[in-house]
Protein backbone atom coordinates (compact mmCIF):
# COMPACT_ATOMS: atom_id res chain seq x y z
CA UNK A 1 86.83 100.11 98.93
CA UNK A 2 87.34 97.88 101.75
CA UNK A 3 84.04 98.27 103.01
CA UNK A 4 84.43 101.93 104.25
CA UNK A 5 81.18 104.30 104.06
CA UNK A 6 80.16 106.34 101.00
CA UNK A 7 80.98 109.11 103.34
CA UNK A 8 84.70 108.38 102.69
CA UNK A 9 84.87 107.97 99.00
CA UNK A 10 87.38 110.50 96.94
CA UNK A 11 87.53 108.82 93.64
CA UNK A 12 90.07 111.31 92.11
CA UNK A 13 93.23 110.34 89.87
CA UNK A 14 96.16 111.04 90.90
CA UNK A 15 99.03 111.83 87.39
CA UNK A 16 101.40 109.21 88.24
CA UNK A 17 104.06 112.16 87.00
CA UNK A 18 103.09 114.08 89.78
CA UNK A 19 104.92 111.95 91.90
CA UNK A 20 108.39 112.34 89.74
CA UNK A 21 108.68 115.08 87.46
CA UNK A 22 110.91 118.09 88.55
CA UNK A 23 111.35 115.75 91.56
CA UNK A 24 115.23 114.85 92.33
CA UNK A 25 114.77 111.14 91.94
CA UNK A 26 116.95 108.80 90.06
CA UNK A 27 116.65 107.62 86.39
CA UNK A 28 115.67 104.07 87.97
CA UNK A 29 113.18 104.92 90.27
CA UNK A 30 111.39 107.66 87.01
CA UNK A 31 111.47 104.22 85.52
CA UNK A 32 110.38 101.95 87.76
CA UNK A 33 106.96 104.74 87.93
CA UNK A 34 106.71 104.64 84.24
CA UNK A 35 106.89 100.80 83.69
CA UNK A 36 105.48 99.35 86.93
CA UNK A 37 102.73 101.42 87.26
CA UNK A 38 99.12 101.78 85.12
CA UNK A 39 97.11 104.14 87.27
CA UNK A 40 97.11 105.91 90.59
CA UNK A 41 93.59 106.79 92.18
CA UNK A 42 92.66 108.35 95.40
CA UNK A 43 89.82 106.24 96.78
CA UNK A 44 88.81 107.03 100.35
CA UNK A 45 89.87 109.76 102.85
CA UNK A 46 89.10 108.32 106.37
CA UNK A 47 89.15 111.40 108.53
CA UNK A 48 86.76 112.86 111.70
CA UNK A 49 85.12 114.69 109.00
CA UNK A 50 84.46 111.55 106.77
CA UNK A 51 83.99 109.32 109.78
CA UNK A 52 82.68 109.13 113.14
CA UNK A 53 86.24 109.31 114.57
CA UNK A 54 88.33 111.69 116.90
CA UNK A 55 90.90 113.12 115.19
CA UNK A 56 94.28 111.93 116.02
CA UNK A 57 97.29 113.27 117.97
CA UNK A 58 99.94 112.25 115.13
CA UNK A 59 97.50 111.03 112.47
CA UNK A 60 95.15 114.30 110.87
CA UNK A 61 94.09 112.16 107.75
CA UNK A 62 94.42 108.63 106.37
CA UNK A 63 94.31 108.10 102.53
CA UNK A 64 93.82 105.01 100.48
CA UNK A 65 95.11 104.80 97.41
CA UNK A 66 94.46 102.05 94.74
CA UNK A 67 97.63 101.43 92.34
CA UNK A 68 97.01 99.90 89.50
CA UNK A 69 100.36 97.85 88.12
CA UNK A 70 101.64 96.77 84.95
CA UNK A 71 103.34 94.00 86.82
CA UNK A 72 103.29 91.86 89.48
CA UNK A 73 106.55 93.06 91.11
CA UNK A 74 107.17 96.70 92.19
CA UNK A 75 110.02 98.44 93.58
CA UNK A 76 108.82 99.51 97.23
CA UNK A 77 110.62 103.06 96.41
CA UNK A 78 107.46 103.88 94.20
CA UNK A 79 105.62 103.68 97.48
CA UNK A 80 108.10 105.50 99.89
CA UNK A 81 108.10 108.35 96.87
CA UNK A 82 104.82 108.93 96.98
CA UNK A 83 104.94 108.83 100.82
CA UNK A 84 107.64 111.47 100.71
CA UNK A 85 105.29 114.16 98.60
CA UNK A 86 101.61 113.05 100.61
CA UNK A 87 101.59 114.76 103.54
CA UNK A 88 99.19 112.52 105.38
CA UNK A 89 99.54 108.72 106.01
CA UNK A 90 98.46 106.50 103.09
CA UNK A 91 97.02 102.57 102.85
CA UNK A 92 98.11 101.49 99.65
CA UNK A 93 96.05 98.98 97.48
CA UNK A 94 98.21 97.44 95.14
CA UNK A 95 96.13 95.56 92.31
CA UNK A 96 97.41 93.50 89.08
CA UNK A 97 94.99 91.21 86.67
CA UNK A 98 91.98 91.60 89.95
CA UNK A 99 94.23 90.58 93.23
CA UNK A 100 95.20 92.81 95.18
CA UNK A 101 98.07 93.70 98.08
CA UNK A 102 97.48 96.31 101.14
CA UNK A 103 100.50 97.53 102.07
CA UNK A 104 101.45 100.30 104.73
CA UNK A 105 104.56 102.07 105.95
CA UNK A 106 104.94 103.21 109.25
CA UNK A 107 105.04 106.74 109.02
CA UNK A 108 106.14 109.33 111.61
CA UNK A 109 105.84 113.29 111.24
CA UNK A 110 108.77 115.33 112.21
CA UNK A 111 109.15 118.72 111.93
CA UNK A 112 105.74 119.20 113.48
CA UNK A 113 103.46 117.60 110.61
CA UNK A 114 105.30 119.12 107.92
CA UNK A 115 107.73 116.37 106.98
CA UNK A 116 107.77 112.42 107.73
CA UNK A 117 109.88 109.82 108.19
CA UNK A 118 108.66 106.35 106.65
CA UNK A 119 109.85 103.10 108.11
CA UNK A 120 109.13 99.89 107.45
CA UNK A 121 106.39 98.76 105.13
CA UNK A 122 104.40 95.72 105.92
CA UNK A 123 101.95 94.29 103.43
CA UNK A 124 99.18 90.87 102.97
CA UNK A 125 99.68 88.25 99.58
CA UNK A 126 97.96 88.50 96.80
CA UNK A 127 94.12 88.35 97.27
CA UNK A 128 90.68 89.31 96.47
CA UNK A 129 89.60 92.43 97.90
CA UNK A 130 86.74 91.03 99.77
CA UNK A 131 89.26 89.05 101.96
CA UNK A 132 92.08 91.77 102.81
CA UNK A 133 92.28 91.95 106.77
CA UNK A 134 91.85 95.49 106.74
CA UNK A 135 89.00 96.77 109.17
CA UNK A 136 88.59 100.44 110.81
CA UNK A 137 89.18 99.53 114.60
CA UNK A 138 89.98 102.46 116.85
CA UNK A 139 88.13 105.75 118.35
CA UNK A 140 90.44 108.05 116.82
CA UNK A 141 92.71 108.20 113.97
CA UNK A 142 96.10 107.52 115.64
CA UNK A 143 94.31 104.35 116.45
CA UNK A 144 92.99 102.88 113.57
CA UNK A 145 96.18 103.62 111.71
CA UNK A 146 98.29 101.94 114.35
CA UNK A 147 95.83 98.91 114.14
CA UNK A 148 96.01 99.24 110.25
CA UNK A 149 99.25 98.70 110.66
CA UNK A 150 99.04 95.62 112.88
CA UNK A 151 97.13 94.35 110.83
CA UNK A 152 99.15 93.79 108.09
CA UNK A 153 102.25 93.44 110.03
CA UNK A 154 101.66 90.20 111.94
CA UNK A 155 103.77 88.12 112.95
CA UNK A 156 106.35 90.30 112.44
CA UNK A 157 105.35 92.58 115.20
CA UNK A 158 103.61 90.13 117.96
CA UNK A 159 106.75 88.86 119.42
CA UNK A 160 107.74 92.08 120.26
CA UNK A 161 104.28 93.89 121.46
CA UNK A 162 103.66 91.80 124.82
CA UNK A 163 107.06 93.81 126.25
CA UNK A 164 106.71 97.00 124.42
CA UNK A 165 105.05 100.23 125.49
CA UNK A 166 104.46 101.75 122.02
CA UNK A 167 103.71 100.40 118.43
CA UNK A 168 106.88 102.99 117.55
CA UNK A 169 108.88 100.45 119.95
CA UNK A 170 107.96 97.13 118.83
CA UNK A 171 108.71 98.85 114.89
CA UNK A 172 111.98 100.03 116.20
CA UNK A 173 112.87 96.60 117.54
CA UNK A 174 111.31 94.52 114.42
CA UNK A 175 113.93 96.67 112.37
CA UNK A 176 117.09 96.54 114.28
CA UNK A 177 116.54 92.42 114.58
CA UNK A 178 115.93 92.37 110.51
CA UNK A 179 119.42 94.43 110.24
CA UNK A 180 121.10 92.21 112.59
CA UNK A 181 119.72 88.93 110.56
CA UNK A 182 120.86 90.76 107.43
CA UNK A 183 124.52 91.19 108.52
CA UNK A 184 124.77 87.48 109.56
CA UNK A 185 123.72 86.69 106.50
CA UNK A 186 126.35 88.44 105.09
CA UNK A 187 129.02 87.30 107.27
CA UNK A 188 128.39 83.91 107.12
CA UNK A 189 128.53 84.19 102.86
CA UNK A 190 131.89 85.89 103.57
CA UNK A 191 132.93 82.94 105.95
CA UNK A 192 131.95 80.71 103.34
CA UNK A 193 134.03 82.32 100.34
CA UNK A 194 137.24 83.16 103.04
CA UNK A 195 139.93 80.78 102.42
CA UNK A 196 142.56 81.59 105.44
CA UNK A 197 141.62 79.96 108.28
CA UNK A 198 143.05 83.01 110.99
CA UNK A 199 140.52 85.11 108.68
CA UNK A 200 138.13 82.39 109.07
CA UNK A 201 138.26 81.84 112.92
CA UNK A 202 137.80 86.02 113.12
CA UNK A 203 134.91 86.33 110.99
CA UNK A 204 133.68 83.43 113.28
CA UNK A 205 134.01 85.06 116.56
CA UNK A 206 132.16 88.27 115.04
CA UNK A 207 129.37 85.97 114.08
CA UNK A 208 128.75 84.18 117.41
CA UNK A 209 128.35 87.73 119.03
CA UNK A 210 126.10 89.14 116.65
CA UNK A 211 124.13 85.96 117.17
CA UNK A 212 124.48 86.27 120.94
CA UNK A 213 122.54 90.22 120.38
CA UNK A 214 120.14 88.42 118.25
CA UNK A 215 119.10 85.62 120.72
CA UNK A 216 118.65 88.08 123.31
CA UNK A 217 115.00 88.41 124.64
CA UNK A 218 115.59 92.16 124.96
CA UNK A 219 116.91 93.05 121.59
């Protein structure tokens, strides 16, 4: 898929129960893995031994797996379970009725390379697979898997990676300005439904200084 050598191909399915039986996950979430999804496969494993890469400081191995849906919509928790159990970063391929969706979540190892942390998840429209802006750029695999994730980030990472050092800043930064959007939102619903006007003019005051933090060039 996406154009990557023969040299990378896996091909193997993957029991979609693998990712939540005996697995402390809630009722929804089982759910969500038994309705959204059809099939799970393992298509390529880019690595130094499948490509002519260096192997990576942080990044050993990067899978690609192609999920098959039932429907359209999926609950992004399918992807950070199976992120939790795969010890190796992973591009997703979502696909439903012949479009598909890359998505990716930033992932960071802690613990060594034993455990990981994933953070956001970025991810393209609906498209044919032929035109998903996904292409292997990088001498080593920390590389291409930061500019895999560039890729589908966008937008939503280019204001911040002219005055940031690492891709792990700019994420870091993307995220706390999305919470701080989120709780205006909320604030400003609560301002709208708040009746008492001493309530009203408080609320108020918190919202000008969150918007103050967000306005900020360095946030």
């Amino acid at each position: 898929m996406l154009g990557l050598p023969q040299s990378t191909e896996f091909n193997k399915r993957l029991p979609k129960q693998k990712f939540y039986e005996n697995l402390n996950i809630t009722p929804g979430l089982k759910r969500s893995f038994v309705d959204d999804i059809r099939i799970i496969y393992w298509r390529n494993k880019i690595a130094a031994t499948t490509m002519n890469l260096a192997a990576g400081e942080n990044v050993t191995e990067i899978e690609v797996f192609e999920v098959r849906l039932n429907t359209q919509s999926m609950d992004e928790a399918i992807l950070r379970q199976i992120d939790r159990e795969i010890p190796y970063h992973i591009l997703f391929l979502l696909e439903y009725e012949g479009k598909y969706q890359a998505w990716i979540g930033y992932k960071e190892s802690i613990n060594g390379r034993k455990a990981f942390k994933v953070n956001s998840y970025y991810h393209t429209d609906w498209m044919a697979e032929e035109e998903l802006p996904m292409k292997v750029e990088g001498l080593n695999l920390d590389m291409v898997y930061e500019n895999f994730v560039r890729q589908l980030a966008g937008d939503v990472l280019e204001q911040f990676e002219g005055t940031q050092k690492t891709l792990h800043e700019a994420i870091l930064r993307s995220e706390q300005k999305a919470r701080l959007q989120k709780q205006i939102e909320i604030l400003q619903e609560k301002i709208r439904k708040e009746k008492q006007l001493n309530k009203q003019m408080e609320m108020n005051r918190e919202l000008k200084k969150l918007k103050m933090i967000l306005n900020k060039r360095d946030i």
